[in-house]
N, C-alpha and C. Protein backbone atom coordinates (compact mmCIF):
# COMPACT_ATOMS: atom_id res chain seq x y z
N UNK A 1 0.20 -3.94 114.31
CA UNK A 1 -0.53 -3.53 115.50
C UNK A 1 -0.01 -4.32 116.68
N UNK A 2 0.53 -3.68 117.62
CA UNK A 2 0.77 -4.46 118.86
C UNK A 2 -0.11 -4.55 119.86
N UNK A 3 -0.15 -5.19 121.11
CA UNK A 3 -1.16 -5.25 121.68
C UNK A 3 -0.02 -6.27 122.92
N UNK A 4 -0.70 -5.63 124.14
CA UNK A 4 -0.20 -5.67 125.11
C UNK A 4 -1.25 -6.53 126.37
N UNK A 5 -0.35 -7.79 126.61
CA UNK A 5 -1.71 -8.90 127.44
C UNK A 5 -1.69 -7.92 128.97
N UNK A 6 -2.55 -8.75 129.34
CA UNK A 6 -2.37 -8.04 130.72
C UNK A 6 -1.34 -8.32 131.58
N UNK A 7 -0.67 -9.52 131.85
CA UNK A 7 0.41 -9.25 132.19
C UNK A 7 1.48 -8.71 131.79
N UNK A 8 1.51 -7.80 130.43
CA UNK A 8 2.35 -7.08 130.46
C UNK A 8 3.35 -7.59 129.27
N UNK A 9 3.17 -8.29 129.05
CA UNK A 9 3.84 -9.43 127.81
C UNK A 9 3.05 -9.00 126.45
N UNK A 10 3.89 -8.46 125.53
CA UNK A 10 3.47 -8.38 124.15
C UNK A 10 2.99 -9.35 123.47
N UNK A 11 1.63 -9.22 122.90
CA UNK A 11 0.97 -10.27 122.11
C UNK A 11 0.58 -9.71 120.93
N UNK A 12 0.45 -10.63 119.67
CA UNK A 12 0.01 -10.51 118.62
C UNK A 12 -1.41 -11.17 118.34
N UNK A 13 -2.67 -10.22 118.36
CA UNK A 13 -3.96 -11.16 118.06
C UNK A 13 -3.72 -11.51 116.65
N UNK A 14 -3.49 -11.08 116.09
CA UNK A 14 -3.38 -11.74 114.98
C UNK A 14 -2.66 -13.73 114.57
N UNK A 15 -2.08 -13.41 115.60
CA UNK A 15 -1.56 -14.88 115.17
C UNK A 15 -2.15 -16.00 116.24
N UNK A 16 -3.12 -15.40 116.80
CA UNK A 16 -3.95 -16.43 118.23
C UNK A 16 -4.98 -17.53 117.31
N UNK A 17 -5.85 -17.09 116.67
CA UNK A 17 -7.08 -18.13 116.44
C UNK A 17 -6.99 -19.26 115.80
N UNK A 18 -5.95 -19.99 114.94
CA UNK A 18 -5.63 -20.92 114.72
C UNK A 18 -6.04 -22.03 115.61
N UNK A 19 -6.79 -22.53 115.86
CA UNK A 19 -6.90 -23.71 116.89
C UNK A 19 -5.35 -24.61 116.47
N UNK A 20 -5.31 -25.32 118.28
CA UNK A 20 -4.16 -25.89 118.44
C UNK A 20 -3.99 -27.54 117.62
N UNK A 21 -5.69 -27.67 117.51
CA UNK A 21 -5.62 -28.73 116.89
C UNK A 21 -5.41 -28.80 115.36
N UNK A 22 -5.77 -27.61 114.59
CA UNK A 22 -5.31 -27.39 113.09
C UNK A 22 -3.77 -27.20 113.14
N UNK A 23 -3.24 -26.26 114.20
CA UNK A 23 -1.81 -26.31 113.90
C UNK A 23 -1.03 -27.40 113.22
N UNK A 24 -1.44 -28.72 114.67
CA UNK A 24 -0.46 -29.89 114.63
C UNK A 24 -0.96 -30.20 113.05
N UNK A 25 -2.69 -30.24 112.75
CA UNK A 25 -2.61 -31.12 111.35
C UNK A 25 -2.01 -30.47 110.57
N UNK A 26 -1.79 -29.34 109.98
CA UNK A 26 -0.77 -28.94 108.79
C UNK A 26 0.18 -28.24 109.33
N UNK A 27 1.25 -28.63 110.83
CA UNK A 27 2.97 -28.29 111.18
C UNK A 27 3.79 -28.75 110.12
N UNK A 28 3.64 -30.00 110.00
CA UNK A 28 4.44 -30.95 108.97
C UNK A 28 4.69 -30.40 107.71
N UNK A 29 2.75 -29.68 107.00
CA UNK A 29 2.55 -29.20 105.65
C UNK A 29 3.80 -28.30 105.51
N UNK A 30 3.60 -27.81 106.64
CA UNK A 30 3.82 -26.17 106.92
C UNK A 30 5.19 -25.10 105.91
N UNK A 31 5.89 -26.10 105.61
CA UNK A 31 7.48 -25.71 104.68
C UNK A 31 6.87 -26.11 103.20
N UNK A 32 6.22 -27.09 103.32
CA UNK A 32 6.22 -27.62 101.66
C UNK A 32 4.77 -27.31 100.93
N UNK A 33 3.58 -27.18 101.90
CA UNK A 33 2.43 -27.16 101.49
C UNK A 33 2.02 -28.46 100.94
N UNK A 34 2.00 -29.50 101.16
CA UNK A 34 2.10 -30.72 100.95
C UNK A 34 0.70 -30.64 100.51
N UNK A 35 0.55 -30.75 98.82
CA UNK A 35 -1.15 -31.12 98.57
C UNK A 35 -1.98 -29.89 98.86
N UNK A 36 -1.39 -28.54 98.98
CA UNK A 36 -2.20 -27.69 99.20
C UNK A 36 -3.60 -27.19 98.08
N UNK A 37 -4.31 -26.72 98.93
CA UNK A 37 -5.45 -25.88 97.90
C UNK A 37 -5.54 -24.36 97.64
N UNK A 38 -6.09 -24.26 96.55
CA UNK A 38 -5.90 -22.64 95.86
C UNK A 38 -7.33 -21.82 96.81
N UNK A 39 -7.23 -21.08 96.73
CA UNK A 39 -8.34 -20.04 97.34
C UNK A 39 -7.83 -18.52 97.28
N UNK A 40 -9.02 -17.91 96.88
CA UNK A 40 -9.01 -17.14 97.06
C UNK A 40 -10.15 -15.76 97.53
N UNK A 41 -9.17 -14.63 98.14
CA UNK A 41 -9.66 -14.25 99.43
C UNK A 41 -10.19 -12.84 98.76
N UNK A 42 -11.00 -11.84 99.36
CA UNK A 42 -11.38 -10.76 98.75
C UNK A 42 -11.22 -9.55 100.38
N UNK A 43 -10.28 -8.58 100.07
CA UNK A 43 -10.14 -7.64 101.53
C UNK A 43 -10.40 -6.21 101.04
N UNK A 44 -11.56 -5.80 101.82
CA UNK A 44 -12.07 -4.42 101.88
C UNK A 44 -11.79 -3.49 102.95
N UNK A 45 -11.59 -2.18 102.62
CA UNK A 45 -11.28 -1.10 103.92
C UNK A 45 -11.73 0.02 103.74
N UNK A 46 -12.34 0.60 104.74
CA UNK A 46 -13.26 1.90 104.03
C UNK A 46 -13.27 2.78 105.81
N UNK A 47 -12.32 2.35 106.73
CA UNK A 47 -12.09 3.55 107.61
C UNK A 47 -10.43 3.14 108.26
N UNK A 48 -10.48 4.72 108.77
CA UNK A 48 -8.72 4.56 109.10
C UNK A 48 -7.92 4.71 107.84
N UNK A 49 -6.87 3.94 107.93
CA UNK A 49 -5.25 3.90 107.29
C UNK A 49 -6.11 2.85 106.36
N UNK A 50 -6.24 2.79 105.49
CA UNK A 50 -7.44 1.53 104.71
C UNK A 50 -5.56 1.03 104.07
N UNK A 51 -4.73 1.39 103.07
CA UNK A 51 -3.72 0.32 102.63
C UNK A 51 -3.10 0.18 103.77
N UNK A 52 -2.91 0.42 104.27
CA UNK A 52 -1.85 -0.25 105.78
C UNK A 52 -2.81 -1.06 106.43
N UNK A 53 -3.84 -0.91 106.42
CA UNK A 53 -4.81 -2.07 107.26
C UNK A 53 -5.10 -3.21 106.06
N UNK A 54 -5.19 -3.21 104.51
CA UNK A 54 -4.98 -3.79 103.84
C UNK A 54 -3.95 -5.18 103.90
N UNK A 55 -2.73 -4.30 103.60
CA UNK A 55 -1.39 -4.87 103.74
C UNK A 55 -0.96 -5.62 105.27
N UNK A 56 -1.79 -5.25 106.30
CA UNK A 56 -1.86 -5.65 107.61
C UNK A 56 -2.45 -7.57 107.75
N UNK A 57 -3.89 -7.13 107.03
CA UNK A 57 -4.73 -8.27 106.79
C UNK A 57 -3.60 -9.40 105.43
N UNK A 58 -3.31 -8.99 104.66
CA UNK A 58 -2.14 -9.78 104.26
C UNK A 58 -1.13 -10.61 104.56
N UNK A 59 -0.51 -9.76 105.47
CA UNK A 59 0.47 -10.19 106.75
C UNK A 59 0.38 -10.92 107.22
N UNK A 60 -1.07 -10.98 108.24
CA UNK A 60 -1.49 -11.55 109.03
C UNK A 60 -1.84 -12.50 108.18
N UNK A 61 -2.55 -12.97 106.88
CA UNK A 61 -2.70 -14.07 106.28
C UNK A 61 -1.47 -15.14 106.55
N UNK A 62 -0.36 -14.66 105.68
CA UNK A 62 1.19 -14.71 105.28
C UNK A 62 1.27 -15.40 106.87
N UNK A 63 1.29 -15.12 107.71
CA UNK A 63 1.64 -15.51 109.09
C UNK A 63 1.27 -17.04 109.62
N UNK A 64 -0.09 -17.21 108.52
CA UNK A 64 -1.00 -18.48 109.32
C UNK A 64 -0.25 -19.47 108.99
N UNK A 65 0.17 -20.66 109.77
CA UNK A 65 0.37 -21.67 109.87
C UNK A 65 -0.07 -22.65 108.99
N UNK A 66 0.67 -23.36 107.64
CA UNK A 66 -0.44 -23.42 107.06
C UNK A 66 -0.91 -22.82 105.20
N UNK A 67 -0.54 -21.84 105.15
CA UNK A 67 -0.70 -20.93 104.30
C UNK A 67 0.27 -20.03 103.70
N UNK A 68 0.25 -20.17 102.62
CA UNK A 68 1.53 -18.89 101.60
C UNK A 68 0.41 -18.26 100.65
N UNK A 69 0.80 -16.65 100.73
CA UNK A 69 -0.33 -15.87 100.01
C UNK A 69 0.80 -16.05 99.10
N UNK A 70 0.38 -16.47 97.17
CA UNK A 70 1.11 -16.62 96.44
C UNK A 70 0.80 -15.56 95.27
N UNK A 71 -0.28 -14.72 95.09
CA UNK A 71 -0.97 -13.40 94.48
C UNK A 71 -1.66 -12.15 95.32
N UNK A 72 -0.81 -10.74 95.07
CA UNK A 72 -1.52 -10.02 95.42
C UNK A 72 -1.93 -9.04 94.40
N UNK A 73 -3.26 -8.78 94.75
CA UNK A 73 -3.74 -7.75 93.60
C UNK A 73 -3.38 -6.27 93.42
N UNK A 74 -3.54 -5.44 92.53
CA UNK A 74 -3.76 -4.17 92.47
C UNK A 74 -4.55 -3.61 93.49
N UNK A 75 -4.51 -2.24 93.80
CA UNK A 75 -5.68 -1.81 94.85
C UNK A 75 -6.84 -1.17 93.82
N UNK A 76 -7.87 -1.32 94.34
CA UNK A 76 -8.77 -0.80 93.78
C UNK A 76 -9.59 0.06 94.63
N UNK A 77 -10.23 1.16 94.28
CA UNK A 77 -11.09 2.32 95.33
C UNK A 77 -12.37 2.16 94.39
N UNK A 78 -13.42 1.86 95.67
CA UNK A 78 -14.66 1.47 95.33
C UNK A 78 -16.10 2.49 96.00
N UNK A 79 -16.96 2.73 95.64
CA UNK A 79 -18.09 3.29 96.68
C UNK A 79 -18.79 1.86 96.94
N UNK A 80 -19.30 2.40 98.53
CA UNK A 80 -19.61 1.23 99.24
C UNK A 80 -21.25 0.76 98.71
N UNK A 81 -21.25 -0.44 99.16
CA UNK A 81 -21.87 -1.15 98.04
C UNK A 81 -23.25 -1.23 99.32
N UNK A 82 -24.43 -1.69 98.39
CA UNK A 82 -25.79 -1.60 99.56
C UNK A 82 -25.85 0.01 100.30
N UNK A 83 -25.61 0.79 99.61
CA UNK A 83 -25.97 1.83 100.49
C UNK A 83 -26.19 3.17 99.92
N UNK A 84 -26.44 4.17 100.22
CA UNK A 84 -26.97 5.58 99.84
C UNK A 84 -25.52 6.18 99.47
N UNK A 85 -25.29 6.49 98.02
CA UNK A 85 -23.95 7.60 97.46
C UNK A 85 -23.70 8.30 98.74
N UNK A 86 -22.43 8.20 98.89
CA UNK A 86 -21.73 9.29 99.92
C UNK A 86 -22.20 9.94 101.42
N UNK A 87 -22.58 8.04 102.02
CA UNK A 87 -22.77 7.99 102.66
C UNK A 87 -21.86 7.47 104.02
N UNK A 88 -21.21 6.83 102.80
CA UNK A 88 -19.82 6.42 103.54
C UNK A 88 -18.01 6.72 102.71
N UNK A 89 -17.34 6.81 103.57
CA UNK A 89 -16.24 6.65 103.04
C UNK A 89 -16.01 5.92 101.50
N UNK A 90 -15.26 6.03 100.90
CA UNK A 90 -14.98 4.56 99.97
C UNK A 90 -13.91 3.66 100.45
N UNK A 91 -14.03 2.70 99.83
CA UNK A 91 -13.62 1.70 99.82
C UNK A 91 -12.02 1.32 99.45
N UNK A 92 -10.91 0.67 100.00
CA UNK A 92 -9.94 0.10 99.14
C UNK A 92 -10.12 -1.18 99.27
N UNK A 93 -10.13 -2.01 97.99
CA UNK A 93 -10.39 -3.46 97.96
C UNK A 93 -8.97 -3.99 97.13
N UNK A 94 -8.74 -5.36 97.58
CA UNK A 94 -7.95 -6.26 96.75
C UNK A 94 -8.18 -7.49 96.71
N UNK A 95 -8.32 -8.19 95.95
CA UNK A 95 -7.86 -9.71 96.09
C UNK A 95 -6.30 -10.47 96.02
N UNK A 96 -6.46 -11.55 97.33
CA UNK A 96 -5.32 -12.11 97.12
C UNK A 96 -5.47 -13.67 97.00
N UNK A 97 -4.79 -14.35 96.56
CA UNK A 97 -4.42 -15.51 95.92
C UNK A 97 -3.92 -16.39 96.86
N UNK A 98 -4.51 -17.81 97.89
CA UNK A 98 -3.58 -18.62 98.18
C UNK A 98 -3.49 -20.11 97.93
N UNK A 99 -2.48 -20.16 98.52
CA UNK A 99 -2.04 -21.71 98.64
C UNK A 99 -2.38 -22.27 99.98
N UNK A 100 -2.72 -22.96 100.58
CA UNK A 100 -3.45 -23.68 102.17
C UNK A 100 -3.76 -24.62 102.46
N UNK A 101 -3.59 -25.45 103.73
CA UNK A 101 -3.83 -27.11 104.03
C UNK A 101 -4.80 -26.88 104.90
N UNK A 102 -5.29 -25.82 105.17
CA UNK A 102 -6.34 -25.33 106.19
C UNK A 102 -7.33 -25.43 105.77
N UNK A 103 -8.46 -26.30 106.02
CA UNK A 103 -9.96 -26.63 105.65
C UNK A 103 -11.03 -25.36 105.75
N UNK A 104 -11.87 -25.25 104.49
CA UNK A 104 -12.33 -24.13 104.87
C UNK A 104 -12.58 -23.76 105.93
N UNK A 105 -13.61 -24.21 107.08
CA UNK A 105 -13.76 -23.79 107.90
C UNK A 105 -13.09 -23.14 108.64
N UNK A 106 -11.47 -23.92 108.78
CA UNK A 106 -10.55 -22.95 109.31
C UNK A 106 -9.79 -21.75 109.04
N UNK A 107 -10.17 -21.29 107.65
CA UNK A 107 -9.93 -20.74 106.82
C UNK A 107 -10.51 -19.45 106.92
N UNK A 108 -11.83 -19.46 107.66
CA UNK A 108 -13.19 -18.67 107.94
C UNK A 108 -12.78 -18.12 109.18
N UNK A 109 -11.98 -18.97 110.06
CA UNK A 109 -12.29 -18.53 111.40
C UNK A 109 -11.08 -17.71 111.18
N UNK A 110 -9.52 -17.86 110.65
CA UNK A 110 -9.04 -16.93 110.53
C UNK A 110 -8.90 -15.86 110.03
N UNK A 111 -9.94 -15.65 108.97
CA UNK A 111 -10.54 -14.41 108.42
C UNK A 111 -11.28 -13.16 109.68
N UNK A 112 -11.98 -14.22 110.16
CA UNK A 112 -12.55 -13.58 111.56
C UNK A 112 -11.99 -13.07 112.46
N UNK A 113 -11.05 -13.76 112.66
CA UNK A 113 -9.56 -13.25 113.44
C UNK A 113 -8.98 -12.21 113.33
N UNK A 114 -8.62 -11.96 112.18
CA UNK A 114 -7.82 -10.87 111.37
C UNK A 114 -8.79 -9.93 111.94
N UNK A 115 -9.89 -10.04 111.07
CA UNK A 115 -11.30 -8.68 111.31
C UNK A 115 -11.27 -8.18 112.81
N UNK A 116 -11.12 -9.13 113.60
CA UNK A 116 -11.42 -8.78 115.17
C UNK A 116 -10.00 -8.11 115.64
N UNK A 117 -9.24 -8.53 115.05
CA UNK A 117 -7.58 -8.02 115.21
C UNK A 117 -7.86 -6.54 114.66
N UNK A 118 -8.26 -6.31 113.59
CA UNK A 118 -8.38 -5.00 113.25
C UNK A 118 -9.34 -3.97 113.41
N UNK A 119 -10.05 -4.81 114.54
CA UNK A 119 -11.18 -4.01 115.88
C UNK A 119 -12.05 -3.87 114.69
N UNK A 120 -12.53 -4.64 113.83
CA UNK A 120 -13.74 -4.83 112.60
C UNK A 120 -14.95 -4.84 113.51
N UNK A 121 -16.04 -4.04 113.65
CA UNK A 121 -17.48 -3.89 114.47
C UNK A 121 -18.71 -4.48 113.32
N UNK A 122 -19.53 -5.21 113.63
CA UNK A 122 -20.72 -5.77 113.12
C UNK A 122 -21.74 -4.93 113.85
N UNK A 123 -21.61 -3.83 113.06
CA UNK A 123 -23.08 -3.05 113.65
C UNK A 123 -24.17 -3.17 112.88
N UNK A 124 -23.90 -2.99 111.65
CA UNK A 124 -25.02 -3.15 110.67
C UNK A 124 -24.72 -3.62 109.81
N UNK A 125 -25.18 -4.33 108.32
CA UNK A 125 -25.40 -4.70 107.31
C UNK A 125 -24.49 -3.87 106.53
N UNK A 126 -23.90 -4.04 105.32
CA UNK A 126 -23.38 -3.04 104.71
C UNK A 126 -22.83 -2.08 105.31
N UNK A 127 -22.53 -1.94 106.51
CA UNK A 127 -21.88 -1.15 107.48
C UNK A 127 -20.40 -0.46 106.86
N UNK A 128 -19.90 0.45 107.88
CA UNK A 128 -18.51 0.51 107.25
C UNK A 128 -17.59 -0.08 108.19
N UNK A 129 -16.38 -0.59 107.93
CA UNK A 129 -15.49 -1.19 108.33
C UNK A 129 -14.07 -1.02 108.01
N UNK A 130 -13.52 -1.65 109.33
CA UNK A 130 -11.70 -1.25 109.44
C UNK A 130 -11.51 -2.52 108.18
N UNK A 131 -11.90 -3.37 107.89
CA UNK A 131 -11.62 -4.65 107.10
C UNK A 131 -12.04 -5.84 107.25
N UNK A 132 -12.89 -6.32 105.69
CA UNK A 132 -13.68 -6.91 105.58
C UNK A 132 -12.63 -7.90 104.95
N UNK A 133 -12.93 -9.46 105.10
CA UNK A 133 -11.99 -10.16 104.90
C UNK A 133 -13.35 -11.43 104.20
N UNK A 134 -13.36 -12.00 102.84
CA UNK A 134 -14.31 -12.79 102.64
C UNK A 134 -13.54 -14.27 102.13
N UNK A 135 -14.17 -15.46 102.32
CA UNK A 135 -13.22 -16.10 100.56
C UNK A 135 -14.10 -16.01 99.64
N UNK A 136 -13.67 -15.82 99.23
CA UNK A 136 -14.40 -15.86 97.36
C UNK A 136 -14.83 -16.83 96.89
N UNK A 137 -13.26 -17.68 96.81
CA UNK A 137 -13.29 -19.36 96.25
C UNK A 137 -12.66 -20.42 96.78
N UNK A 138 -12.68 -21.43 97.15
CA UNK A 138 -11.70 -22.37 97.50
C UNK A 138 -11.87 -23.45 97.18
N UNK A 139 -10.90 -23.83 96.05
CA UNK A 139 -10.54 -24.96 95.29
C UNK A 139 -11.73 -24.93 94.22
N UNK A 140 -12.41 -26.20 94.12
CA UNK A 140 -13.52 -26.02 93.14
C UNK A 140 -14.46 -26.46 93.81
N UNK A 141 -14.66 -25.84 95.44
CA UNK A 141 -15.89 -26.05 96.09
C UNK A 141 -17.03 -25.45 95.88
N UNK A 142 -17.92 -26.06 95.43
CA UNK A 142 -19.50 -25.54 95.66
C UNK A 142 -20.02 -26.10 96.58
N UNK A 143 -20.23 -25.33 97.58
CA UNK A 143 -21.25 -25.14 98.98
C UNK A 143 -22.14 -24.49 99.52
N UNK A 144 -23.69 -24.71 99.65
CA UNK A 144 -24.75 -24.28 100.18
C UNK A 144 -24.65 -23.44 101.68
N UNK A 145 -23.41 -24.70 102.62
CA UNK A 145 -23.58 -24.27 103.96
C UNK A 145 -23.58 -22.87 104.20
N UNK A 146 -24.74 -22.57 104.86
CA UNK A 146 -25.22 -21.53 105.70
C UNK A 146 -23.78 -20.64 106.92
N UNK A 147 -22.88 -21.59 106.96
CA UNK A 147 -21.74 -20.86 107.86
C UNK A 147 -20.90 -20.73 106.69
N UNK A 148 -20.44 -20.94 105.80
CA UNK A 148 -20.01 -20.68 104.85
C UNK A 148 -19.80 -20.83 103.38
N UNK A 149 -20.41 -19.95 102.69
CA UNK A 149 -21.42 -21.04 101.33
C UNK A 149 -19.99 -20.41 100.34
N UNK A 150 -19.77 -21.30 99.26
CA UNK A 150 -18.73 -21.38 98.71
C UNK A 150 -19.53 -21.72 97.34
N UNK A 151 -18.93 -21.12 96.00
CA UNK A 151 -18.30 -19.97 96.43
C UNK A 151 -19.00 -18.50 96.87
N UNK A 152 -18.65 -17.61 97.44
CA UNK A 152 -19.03 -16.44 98.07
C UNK A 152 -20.41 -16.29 97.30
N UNK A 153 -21.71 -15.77 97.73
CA UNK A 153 -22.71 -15.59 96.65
C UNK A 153 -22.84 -14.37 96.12
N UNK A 154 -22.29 -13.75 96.22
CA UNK A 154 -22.47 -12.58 95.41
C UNK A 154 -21.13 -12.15 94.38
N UNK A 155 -20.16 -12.56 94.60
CA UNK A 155 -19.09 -12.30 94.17
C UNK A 155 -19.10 -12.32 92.83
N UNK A 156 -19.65 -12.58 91.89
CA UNK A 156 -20.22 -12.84 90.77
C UNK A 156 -20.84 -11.75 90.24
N UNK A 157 -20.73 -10.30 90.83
CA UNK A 157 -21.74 -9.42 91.02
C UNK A 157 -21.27 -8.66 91.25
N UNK A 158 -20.37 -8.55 91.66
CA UNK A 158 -19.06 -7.37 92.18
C UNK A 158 -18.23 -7.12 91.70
N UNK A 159 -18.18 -5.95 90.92
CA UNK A 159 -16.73 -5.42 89.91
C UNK A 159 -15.63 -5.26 90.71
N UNK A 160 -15.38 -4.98 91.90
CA UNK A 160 -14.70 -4.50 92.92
C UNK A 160 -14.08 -6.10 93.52
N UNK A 161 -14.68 -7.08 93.39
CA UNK A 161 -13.72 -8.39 93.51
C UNK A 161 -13.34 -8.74 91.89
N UNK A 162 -14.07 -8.90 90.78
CA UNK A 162 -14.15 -9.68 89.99
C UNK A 162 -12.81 -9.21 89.35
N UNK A 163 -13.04 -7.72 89.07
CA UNK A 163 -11.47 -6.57 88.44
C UNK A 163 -10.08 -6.98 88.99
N UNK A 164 -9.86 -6.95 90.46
CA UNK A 164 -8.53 -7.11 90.92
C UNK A 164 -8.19 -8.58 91.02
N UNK A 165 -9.32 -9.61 91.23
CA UNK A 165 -9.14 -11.20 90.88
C UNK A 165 -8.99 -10.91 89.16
N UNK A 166 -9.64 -10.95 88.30
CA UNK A 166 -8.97 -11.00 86.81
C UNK A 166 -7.55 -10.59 86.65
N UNK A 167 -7.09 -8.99 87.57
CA UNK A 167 -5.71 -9.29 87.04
C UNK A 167 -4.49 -9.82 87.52
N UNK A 168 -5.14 -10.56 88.33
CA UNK A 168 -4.02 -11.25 88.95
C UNK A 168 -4.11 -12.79 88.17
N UNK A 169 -5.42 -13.21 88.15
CA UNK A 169 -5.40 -14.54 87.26
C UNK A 169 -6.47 -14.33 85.85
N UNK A 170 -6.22 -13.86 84.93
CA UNK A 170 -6.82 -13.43 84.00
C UNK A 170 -8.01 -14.97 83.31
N UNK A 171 -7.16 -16.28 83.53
CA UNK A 171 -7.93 -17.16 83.42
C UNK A 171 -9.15 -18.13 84.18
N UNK A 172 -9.04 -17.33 85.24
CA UNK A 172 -9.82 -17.82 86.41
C UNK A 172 -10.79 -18.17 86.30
N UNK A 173 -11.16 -19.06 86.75
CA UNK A 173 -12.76 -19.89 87.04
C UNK A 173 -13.93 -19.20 88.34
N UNK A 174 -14.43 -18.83 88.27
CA UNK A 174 -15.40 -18.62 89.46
C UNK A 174 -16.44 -19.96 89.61
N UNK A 175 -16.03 -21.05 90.84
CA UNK A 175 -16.61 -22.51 90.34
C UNK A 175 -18.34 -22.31 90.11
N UNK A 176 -18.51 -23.04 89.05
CA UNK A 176 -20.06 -23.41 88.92
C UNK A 176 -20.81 -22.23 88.63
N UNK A 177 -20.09 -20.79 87.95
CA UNK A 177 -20.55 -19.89 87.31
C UNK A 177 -19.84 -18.85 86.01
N UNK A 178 -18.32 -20.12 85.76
CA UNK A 178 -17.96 -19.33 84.78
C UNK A 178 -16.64 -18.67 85.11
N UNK A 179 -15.92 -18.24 83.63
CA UNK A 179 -14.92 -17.58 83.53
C UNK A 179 -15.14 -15.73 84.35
N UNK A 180 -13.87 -15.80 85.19
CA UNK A 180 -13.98 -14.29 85.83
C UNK A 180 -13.84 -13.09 84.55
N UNK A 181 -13.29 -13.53 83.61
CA UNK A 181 -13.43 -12.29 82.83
C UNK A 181 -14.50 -12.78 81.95
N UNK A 182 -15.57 -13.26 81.45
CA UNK A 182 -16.99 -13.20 81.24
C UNK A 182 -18.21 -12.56 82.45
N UNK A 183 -17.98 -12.98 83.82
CA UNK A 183 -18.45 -12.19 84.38
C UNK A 183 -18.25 -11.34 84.87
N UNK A 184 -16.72 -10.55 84.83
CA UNK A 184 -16.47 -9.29 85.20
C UNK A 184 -16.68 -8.24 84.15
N UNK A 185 -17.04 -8.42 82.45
CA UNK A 185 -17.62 -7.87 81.45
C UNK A 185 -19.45 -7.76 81.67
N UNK A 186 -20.05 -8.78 82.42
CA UNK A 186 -21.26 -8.57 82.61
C UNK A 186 -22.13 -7.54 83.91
N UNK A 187 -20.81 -7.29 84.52
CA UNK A 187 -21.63 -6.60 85.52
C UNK A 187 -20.92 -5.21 85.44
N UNK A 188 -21.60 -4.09 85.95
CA UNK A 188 -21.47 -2.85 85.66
C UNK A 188 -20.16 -2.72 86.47
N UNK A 189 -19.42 -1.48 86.03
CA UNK A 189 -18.03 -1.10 86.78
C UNK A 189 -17.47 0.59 87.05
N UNK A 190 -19.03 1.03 86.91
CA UNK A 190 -19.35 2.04 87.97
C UNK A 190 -18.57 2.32 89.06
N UNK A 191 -17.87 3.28 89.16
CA UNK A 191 -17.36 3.53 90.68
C UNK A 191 -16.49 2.85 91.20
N UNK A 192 -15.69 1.69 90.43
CA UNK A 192 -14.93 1.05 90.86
C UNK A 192 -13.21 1.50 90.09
N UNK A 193 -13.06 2.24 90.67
CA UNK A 193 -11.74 2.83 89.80
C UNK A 193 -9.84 1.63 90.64
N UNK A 194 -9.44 1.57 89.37
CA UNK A 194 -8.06 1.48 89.36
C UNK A 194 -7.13 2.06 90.17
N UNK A 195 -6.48 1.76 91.08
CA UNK A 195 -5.69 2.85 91.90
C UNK A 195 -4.04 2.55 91.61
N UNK A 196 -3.78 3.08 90.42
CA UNK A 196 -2.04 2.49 89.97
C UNK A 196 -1.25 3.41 90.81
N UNK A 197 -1.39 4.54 91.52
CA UNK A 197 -0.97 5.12 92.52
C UNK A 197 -0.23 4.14 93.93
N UNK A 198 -1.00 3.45 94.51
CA UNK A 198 -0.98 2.62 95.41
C UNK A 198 -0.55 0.84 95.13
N UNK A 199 0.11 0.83 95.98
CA UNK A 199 0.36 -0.53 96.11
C UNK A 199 0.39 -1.51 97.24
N UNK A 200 -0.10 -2.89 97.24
CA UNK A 200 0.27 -3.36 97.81
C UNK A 200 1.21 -4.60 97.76
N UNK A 201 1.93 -5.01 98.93
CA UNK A 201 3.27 -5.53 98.66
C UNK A 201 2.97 -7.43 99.13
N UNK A 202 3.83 -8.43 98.55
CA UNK A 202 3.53 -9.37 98.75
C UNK A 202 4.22 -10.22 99.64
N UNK A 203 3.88 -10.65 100.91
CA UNK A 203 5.12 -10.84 101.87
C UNK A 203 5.94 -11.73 101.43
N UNK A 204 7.03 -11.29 102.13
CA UNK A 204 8.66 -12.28 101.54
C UNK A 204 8.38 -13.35 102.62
């Protein structure tokens, strides 16, 4: 997506929200990942070009300063979740896998970034959206905080993350609730179909 400042000079929102002060702390990381942490991210799309806005939000991961997406998932097509059958579009979801020196928090705000890059609207609850960007997990944090509680609380609950995270890491931990394939056998998987048709690609 390009995007054009007002003076006339091509800009990329996507690569703006990084604060200047996270840059400098992981520039150095930035080639080696020096000590990095695992996380991982969960991306939904349910209007528009949904795999190209997918693969977009990827990109734009791949881009951050900071960060190497080192797993991408299968796509998966989902009905949207919290809401009345066929009421909305469905869904394409994936999970991806990273490596990062970026503290959660900063981690959050570039998720936010992306979303706002991909003109993502907060109208309602369960709403539909150009792309929903969550983390799931990061590292083996368990966190209460209210700006960002770790890991994700529902995710545990969702065939539509739990499916495309299992096959990318079949041994995975979901922290402080267990193996992902024990709880991706416990929750229903209704409506959440396989899409071996589609792909998405993992940036070079």
């Amino acid at each position: 997506m390009t995007v054009f400042s007002s003076n006339g000079t091509q800009s990329d929102p996507t690569v703006q929200p990084v604060p200047a002060s996270v840059v400098e702390q992981v520039d150095a990381a930035d080639v080696t990942l020096s000590n990095p942490k695992r996380a991982v991210i969960s991306l939904g799309s349910n209007l528009g070009n949904r795999l190209e806005t997918l693969q977009g939000a990827i990109d734009a991961l791949e881009d951050t300063p900071g960060l190497r997406v080192k797993a991408v998932s299968p796509v998966y097509e989902t009905e949207p979740w919290g809401v009345e059958p066929g009421s909305q579009p469905s869904y394409f979801n994936a999970v991806v896998v990273i490596k990062t020196t970026l503290p959660p928090s900063s981690l959050l705000e570039r998720g936010q970034a992306i979303e706002e890059a991909f003109d993502r609207v907060r109208e309602e609850r369960w709403g539909p959206r150009t792309i929903d960007v969550d983390i799931v997990a990061y590292a083996d944090v368990v966190s209460d905080d209210p700006s960002l509680t770790l890991p994700h609380p529902r995710a545990h609950q969702r065939a539509f993350v739990l499916a495309p995270w299992h096959d990318v890491e079949p041994e995975a931990l979901l922290p402080g609730l267990g193996p992902v394939a024990q709880l991706l056998a416990d929750v229903a998987q209704d409506g959440v179909l396989a899409r071996a048709d589609l792909e998405l690609r993992l940036p070079e």
